[in-house]
C-alpha atoms as a PDB file:
ATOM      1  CA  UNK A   1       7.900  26.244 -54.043  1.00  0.00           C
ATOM      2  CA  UNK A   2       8.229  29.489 -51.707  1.00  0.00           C
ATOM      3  CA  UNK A   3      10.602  30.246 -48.753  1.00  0.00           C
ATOM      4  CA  UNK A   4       8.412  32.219 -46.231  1.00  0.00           C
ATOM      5  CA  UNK A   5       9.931  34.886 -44.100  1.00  0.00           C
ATOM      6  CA  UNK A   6      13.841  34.497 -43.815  1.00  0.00           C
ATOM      7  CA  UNK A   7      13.991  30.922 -44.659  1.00  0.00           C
ATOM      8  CA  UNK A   8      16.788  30.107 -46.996  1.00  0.00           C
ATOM      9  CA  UNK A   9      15.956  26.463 -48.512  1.00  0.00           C
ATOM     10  CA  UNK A  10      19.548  24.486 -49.494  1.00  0.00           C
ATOM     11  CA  UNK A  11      21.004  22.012 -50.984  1.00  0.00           C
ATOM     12  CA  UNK A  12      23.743  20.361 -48.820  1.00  0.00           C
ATOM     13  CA  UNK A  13      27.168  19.388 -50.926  1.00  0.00           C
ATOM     14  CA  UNK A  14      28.315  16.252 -49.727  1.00  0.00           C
ATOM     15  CA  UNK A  15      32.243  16.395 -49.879  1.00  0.00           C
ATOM     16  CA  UNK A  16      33.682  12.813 -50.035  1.00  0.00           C
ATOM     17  CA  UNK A  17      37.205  11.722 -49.662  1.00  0.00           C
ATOM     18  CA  UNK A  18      38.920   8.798 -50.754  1.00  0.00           C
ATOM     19  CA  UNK A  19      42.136   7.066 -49.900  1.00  0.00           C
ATOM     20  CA  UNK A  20      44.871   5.789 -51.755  1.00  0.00           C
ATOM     21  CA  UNK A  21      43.009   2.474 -51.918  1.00  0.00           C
ATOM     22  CA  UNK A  22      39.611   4.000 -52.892  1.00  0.00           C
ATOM     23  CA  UNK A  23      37.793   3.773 -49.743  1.00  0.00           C
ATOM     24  CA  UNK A  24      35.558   6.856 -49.719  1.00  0.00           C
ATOM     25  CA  UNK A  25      35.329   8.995 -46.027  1.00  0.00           C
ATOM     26  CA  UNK A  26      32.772  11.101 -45.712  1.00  0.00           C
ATOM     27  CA  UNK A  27      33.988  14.642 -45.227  1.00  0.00           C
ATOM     28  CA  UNK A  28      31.925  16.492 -43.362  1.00  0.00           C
ATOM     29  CA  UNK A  29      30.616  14.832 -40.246  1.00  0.00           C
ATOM     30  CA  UNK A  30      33.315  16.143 -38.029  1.00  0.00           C
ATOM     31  CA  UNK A  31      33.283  20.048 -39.182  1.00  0.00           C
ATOM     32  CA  UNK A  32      31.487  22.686 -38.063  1.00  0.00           C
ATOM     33  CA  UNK A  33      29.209  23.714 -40.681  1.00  0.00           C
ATOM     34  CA  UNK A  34      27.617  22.728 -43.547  1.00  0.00           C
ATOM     35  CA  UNK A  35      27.809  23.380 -47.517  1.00  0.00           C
ATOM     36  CA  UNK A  36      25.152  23.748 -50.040  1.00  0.00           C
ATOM     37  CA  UNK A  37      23.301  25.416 -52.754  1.00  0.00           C
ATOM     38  CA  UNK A  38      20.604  27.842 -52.247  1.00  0.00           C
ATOM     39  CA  UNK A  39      17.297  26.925 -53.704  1.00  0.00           C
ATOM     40  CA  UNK A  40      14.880  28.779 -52.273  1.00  0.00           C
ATOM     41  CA  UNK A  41      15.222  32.457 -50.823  1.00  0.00           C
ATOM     42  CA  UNK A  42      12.086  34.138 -48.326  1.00  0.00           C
ATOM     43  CA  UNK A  43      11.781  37.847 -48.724  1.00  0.00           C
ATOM     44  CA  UNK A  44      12.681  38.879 -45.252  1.00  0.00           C
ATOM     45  CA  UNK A  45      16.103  37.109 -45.986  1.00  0.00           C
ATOM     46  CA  UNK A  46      16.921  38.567 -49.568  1.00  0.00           C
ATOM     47  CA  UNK A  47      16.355  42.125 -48.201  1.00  0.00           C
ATOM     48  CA  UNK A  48      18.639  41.912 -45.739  1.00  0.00           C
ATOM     49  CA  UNK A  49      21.443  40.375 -47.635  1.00  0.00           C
ATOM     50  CA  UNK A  50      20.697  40.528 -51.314  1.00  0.00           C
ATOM     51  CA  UNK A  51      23.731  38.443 -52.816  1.00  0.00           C
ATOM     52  CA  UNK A  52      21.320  35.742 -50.986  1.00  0.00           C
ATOM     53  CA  UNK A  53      20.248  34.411 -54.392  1.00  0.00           C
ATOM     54  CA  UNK A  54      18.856  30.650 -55.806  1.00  0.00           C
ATOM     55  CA  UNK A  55      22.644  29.123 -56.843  1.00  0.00           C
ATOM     56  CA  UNK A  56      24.943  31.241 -54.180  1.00  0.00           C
ATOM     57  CA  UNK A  57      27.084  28.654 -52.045  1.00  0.00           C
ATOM     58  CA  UNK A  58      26.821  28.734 -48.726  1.00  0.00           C
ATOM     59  CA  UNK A  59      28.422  27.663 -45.614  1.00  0.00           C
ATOM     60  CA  UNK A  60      26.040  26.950 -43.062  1.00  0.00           C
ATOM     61  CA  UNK A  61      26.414  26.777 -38.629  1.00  0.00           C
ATOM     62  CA  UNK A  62      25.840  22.968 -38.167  1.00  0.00           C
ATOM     63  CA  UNK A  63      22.816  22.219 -36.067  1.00  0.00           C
ATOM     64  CA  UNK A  64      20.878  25.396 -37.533  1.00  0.00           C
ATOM     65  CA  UNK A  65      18.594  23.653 -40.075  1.00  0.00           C
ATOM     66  CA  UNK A  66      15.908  21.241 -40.424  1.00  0.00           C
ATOM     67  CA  UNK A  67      16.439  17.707 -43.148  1.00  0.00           C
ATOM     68  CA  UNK A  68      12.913  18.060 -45.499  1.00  0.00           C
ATOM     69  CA  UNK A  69      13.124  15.742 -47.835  1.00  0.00           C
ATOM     70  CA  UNK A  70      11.212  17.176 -51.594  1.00  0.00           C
ATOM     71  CA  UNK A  71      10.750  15.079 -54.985  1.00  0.00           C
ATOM     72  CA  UNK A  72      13.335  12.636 -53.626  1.00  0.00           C
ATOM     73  CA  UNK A  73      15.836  14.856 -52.711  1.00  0.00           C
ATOM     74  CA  UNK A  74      17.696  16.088 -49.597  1.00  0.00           C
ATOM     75  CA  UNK A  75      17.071  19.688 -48.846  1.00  0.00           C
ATOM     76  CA  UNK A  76      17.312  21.685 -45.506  1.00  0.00           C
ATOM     77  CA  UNK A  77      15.662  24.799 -44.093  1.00  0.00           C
ATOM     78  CA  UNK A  78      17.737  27.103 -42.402  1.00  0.00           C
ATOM     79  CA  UNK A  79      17.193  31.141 -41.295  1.00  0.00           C
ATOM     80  CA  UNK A  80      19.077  33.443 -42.689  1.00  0.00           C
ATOM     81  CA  UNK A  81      20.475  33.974 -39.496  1.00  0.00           C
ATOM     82  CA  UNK A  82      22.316  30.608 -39.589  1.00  0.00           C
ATOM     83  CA  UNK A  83      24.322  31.284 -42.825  1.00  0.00           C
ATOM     84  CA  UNK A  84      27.690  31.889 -41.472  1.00  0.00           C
ATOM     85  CA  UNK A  85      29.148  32.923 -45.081  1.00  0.00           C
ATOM     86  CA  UNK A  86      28.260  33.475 -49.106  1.00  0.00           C
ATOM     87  CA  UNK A  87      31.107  32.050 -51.001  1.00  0.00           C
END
């Protein structure tokens, strides 16, 4: 697979909490961005920013990217422009 342009394909991290009697919360539904792994880079995006690489983590503006779903997994489709930060 190829990212076209400056799409950035992810991974999202799903951060789970539980409490002290093992209930698990899910963490991120009430913040303001996102998590993941980059997958896929386009080449508009990795000239402008090249530490934009396949395995950099990323924090993501919520409502920015598009759920595609690929060989069973979860992925999302974001432009560059919506990566708030490379961790």
């Amino acid at each position: 697979m190829k990212a076209l342009k400056n799409n950035v394909v992810y991974e999202p991290i799903v951060e789970e909490k539980k409490t002290e009697s093992g209930i698990i919360i899910p963490g991120s539904q009430n913040k303001p961005f996102d998590k993941g792994v980059v997958k896929y880079v386009g080449p508009e995006a990795s000239q402008k920013e090249p530490d934009l690489v396949p395995g950099a983590t990323v924090l993501v503006s919520k409502g920015s990217s598009t759920d595609i779903e690929l060989d069973e997994k979860q992925l999302k489709i974001v432009k560059d422009e919506g990566i708030i930060l490379i961790l």
